[in-house]
Protein backbone atom coordinates (compact mmCIF):
# COMPACT_ATOMS: atom_id res chain seq x y z
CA UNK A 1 -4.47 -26.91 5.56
CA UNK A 2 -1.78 -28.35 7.47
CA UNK A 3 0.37 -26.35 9.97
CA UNK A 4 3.36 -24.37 8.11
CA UNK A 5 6.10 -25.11 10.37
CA UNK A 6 10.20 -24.22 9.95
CA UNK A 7 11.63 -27.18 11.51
CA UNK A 8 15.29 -28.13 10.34
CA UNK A 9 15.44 -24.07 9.40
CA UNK A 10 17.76 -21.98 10.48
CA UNK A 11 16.12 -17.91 10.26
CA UNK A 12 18.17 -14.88 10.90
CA UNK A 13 15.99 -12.06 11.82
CA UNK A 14 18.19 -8.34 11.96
CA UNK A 15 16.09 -5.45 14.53
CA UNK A 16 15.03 -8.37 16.04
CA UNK A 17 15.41 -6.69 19.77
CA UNK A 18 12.22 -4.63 19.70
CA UNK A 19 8.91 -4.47 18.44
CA UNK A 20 8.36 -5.95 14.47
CA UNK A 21 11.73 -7.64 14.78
CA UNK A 22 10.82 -9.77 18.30
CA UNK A 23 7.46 -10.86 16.79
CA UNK A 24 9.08 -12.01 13.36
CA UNK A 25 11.47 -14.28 15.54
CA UNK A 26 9.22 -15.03 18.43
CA UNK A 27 6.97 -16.59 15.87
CA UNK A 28 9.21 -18.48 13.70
CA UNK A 29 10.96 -20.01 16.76
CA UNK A 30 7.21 -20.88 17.87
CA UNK A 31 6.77 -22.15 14.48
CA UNK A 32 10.33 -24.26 14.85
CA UNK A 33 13.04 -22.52 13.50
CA UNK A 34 16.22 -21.73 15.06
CA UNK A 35 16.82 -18.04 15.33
CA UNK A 36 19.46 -15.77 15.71
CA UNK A 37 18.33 -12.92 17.35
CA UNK A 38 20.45 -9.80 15.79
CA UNK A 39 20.14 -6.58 17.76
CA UNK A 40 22.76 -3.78 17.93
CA UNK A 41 20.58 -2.43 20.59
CA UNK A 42 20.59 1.20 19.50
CA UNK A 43 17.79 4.04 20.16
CA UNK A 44 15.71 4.76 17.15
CA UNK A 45 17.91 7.30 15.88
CA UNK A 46 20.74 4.72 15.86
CA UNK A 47 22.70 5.93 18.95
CA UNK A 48 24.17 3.57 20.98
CA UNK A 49 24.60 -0.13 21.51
CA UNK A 50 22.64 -2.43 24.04
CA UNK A 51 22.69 -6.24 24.22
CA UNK A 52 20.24 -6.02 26.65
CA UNK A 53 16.82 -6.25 24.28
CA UNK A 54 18.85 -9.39 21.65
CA UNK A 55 19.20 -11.16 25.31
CA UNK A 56 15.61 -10.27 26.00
CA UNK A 57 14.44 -11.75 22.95
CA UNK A 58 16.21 -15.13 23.37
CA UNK A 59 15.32 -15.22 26.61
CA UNK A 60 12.01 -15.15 25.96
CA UNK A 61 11.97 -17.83 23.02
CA UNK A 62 13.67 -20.82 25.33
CA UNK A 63 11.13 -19.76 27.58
CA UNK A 64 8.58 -20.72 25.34
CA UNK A 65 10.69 -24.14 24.06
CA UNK A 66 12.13 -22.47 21.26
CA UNK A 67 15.89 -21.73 20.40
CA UNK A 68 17.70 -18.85 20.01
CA UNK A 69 20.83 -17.05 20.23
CA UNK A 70 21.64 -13.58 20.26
CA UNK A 71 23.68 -11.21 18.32
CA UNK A 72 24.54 -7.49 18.41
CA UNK A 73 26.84 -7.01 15.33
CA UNK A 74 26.19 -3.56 13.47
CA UNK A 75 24.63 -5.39 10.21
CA UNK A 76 25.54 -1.52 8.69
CA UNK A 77 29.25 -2.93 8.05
CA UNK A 78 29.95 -5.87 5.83
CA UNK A 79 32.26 -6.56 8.23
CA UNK A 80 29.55 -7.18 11.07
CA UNK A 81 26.80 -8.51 8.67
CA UNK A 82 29.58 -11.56 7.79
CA UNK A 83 30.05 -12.04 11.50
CA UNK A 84 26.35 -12.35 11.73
CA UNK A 85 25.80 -14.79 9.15
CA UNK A 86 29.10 -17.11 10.30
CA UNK A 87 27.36 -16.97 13.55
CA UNK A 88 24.19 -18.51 12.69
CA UNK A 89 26.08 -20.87 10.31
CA UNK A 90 28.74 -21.90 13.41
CA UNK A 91 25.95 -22.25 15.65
CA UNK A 92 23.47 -24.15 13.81
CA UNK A 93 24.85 -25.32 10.69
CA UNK A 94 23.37 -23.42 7.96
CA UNK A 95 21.53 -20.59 7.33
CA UNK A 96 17.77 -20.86 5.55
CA UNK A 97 15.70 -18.09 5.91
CA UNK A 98 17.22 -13.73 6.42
CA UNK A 99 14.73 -11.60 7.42
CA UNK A 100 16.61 -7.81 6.98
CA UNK A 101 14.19 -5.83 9.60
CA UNK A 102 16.80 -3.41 11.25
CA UNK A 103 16.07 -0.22 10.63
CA UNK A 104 16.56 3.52 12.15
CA UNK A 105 14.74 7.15 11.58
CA UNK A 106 15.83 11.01 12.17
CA UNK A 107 13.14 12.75 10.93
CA UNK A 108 14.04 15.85 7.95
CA UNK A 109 12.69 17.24 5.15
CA UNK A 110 14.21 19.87 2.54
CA UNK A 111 16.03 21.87 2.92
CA UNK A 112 17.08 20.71 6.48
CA UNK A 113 18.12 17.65 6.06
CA UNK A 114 21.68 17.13 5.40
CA UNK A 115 24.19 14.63 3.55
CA UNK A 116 24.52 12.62 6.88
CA UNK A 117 20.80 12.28 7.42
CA UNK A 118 20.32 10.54 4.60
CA UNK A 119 23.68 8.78 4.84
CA UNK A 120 22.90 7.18 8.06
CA UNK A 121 19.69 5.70 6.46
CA UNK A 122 21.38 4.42 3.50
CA UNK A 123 23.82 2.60 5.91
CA UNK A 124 21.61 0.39 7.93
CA UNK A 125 18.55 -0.05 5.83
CA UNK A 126 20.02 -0.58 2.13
CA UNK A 127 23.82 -1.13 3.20
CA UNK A 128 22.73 -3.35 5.79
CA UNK A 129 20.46 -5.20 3.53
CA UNK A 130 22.77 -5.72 1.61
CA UNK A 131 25.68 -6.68 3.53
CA UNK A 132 23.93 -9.50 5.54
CA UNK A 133 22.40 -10.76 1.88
CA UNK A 134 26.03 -10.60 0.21
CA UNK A 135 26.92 -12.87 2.96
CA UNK A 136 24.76 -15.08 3.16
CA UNK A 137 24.12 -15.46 -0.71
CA UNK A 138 27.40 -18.13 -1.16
CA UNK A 139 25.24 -20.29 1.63
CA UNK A 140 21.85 -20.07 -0.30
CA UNK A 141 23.21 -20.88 -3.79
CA UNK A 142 25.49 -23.79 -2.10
CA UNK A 143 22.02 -25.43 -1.14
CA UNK A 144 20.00 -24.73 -3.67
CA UNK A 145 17.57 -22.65 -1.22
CA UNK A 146 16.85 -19.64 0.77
CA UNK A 147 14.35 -17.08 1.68
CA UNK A 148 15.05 -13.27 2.20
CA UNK A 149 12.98 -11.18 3.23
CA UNK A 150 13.45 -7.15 3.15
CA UNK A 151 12.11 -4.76 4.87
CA UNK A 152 10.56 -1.70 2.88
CA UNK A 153 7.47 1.19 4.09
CA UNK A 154 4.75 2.64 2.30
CA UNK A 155 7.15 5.74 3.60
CA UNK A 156 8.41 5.91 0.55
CA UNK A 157 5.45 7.10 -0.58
CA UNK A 158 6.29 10.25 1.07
CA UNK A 159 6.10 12.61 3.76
CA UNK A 160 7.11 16.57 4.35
CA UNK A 161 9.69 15.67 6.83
CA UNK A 162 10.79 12.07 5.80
CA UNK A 163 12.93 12.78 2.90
CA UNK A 164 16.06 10.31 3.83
CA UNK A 165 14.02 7.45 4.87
CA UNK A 166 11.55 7.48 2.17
CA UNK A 167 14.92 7.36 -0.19
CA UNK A 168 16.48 4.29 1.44
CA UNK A 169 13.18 2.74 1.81
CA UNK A 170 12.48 2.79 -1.97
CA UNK A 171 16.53 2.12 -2.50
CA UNK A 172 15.22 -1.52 -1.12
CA UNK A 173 12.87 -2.09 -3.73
CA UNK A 174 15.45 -1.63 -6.48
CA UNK A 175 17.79 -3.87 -4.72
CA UNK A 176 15.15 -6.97 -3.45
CA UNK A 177 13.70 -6.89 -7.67
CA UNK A 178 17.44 -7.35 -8.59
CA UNK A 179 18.09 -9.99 -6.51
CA UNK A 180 14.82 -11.88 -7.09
CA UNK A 181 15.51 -12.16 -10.48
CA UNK A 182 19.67 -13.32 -9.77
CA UNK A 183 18.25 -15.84 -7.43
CA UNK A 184 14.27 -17.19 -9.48
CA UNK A 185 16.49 -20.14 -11.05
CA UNK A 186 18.55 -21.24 -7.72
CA UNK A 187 15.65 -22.02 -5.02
CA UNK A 188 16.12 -18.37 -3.64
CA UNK A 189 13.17 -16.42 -3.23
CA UNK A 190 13.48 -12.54 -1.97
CA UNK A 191 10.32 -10.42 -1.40
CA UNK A 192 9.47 -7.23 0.10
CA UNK A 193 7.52 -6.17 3.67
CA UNK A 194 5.91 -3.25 4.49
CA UNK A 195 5.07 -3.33 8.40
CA UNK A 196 2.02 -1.10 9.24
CA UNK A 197 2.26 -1.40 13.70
CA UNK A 198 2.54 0.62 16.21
CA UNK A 199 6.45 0.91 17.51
CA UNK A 200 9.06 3.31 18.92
CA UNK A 201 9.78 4.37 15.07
CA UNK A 202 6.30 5.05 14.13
CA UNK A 203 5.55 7.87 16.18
CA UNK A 204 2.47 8.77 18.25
CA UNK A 205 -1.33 8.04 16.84
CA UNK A 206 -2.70 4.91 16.17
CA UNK A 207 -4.31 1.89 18.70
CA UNK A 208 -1.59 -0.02 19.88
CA UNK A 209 -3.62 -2.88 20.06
CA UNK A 210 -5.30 -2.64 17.02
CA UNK A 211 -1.99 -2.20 15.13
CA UNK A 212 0.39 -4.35 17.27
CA UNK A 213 3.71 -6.01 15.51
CA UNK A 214 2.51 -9.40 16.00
CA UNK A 215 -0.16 -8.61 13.65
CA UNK A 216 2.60 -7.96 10.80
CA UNK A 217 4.73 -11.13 11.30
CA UNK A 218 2.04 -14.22 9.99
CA UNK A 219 2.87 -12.15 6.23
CA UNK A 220 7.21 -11.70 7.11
CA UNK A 221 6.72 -15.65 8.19
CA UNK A 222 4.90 -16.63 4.85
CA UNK A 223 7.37 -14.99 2.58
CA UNK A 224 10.32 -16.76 4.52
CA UNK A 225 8.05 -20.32 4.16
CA UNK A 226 9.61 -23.09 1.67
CA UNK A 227 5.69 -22.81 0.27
CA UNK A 228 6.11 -19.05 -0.32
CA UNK A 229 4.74 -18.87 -4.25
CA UNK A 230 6.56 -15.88 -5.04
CA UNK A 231 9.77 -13.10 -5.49
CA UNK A 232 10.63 -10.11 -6.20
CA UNK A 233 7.15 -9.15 -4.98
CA UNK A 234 5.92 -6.36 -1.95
CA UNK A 235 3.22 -6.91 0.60
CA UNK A 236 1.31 -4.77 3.24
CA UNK A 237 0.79 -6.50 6.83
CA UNK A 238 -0.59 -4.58 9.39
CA UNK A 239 -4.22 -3.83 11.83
CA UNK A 240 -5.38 -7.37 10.55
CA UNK A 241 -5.26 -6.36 6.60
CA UNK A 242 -2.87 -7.32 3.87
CA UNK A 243 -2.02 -6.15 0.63
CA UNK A 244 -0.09 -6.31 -2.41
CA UNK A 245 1.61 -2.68 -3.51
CA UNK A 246 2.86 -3.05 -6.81
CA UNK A 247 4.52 -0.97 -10.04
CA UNK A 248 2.73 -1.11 -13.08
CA UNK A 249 3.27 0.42 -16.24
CA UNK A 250 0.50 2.15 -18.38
CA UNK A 251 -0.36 1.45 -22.17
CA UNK A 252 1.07 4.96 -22.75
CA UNK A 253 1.33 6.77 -26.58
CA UNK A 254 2.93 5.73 -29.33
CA UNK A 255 3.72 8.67 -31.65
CA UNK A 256 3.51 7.85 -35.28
CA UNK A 257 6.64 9.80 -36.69
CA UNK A 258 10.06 9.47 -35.56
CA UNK A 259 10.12 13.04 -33.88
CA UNK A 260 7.87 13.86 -31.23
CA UNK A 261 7.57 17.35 -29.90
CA UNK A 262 7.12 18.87 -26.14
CA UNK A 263 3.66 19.62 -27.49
CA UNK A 264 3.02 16.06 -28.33
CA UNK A 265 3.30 15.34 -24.65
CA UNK A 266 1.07 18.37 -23.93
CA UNK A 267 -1.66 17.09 -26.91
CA UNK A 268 -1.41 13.23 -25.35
CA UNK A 269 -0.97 13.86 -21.68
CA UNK A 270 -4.12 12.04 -20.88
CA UNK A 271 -3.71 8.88 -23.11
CA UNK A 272 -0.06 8.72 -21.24
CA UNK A 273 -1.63 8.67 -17.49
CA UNK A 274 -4.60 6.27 -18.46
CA UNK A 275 -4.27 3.27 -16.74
CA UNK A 276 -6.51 1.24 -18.68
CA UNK A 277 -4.75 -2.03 -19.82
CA UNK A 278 -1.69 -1.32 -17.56
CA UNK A 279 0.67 -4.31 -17.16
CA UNK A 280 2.58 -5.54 -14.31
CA UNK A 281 6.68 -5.98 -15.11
CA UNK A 282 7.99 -8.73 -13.77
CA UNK A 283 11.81 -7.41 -14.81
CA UNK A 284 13.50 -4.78 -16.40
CA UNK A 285 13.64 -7.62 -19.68
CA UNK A 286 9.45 -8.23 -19.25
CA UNK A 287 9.14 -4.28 -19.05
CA UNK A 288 11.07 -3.83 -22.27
CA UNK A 289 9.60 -6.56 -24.10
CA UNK A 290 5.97 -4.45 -23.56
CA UNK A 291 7.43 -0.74 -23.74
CA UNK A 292 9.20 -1.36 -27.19
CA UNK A 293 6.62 -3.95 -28.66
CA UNK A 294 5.60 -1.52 -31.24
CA UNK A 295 9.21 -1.31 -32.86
CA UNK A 296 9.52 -3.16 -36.28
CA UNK A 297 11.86 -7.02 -35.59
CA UNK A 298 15.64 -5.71 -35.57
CA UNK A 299 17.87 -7.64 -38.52
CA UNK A 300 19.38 -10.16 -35.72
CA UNK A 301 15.49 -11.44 -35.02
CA UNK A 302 14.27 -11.20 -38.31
CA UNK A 303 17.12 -13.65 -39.06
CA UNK A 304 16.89 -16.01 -36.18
């Protein structure tokens, strides 16, 4: 297989000052792409603002032969995410490829955590998801093409004490599925990440080695490829594996009358949760098309 390479691309990569973020642009600037480097610079919490580790980055890419240029506007505003994106534009024409990595943590679990726990999550990883996106979206349907790539966890699985960041997390599946589907017929792809490495927001535990962020980005550099196959889909990368995580829907009951009971559910509990047969939605349409299959043609399609 020949090399997959990003020449004539133009990536932005948010969080891109630290960890995940450096090795998503380090590599697609080795790979050819011109990348802005987006960093507020804050601690893991979201304190503060540094330019120091965007610099870093960009530094570290012309180093290596590469181009770059940094940024540090708070992608949590639309205001900021719309500088970002006429930045890369200004500075190198167009924008191809958004790679929404920024992210923050405060760790709290019920009944602890409070409205501006989880309000500070919603505002950088699904505001500021969607704020750079929104911006950026006029340039992707203008040329016919784009990759975006979001940033989810398998923390929204859930943990005791993660309550606000499993919420935004999962907030970022709803929003990359609605997008895929707004962008399948206009060249724009949008997929889903979940990093598994060792950084400042994972906590202690685990072989830094074993589980370091340049391990993650070959999958976050795939999905922002012009070969990328797919959208609307969510992958694993981390410690040398990958994965697909996906929703699926089960066969379920059909009750024969027209009013089931609370018993009903009791008597058919286990035919509901058997997973034999399940499908795979593609869209809220594809899901209803399966879920009400067993409902008699309305007038309108037994007319045509």
């Amino acid at each position: 297989m020949d090399e997959l390479r990003f020449e004539g691309r133009v990536a932005v990569v948010t969080g891109a000052g630290r960890g995940i973020g450096r090795a998503y642009a380090r590599l697609l600037a080795e790979r050819g792409a011109q990348v802005v480097v987006n960093d507020l610079g804050g601690s893991m919490e979201g304190v503060g603002a540094d330019a120091g580790p965007a610099d870093g980055v960009v530094a570290e890419i012309e180093t290596a032969g590469g181009q770059a240029i940094a940024d540090g506007h708070d992608v949590s505003s639309a205001e900021g995410a719309q500088s970002l994106i006429d930045t890369a534009v200004e500075q190198f024409g167009r924008i191809d490829i958004l790679i929404n990595n920024a992210g923050i943590v405060r760790w709290a679990g019920m009944p602890d955590v409070d409205e501006e726990n989880l309000a500070s999550h919603l505002a950088v990883h699904v505001y500021g998801s969607f704020n750079t996106t929104r911006a950026a979206w006029p340039h992707l349907l203008d040329q016919g093409y784009g990759r975006v790539v979001m940033t989810t966890s398998t923390g929204m699985l859930g943990l005791p004490t993660n309550t606000s960041y499993a919420t935004a997390k999962a907030a970022v599946v709803g929003l990359t599925r609605s997008l895929a589907t707004a962008g399948a017929r206009k060249g724009i792809k949008v997929n889903l990440i979940a990093p598994a490495a060792m950084t400042r927001m994972a906590g202690p535990g685990g072989d830094a080695e074993q589980m370091a962020p340049e391990l993650v980005a070959p999958m976050a550099a795939y999905l922002a490829h012009e070969d990328c196959p797919v959208s609307g889909e969510l992958y694993v990368a981390g410690a040398g594996r990958f994965s697909r995580i996906f929703l699926a829907a089960t066969p379920g009951y059909v009750h024969p009358t027209s009013e089931p009971s609370i018993e009903d559910m009791a008597r058919h509990w286990e035919t509901i949760n058997d997973e034999t047969g399940y499908t795979v939605p593609l869209s809220l349409i594809d899901w209803s098309k399966t879920f009400l299959a067993h409902l008699p043609p309305s007038d309108d399609e037994t007319t045509g």
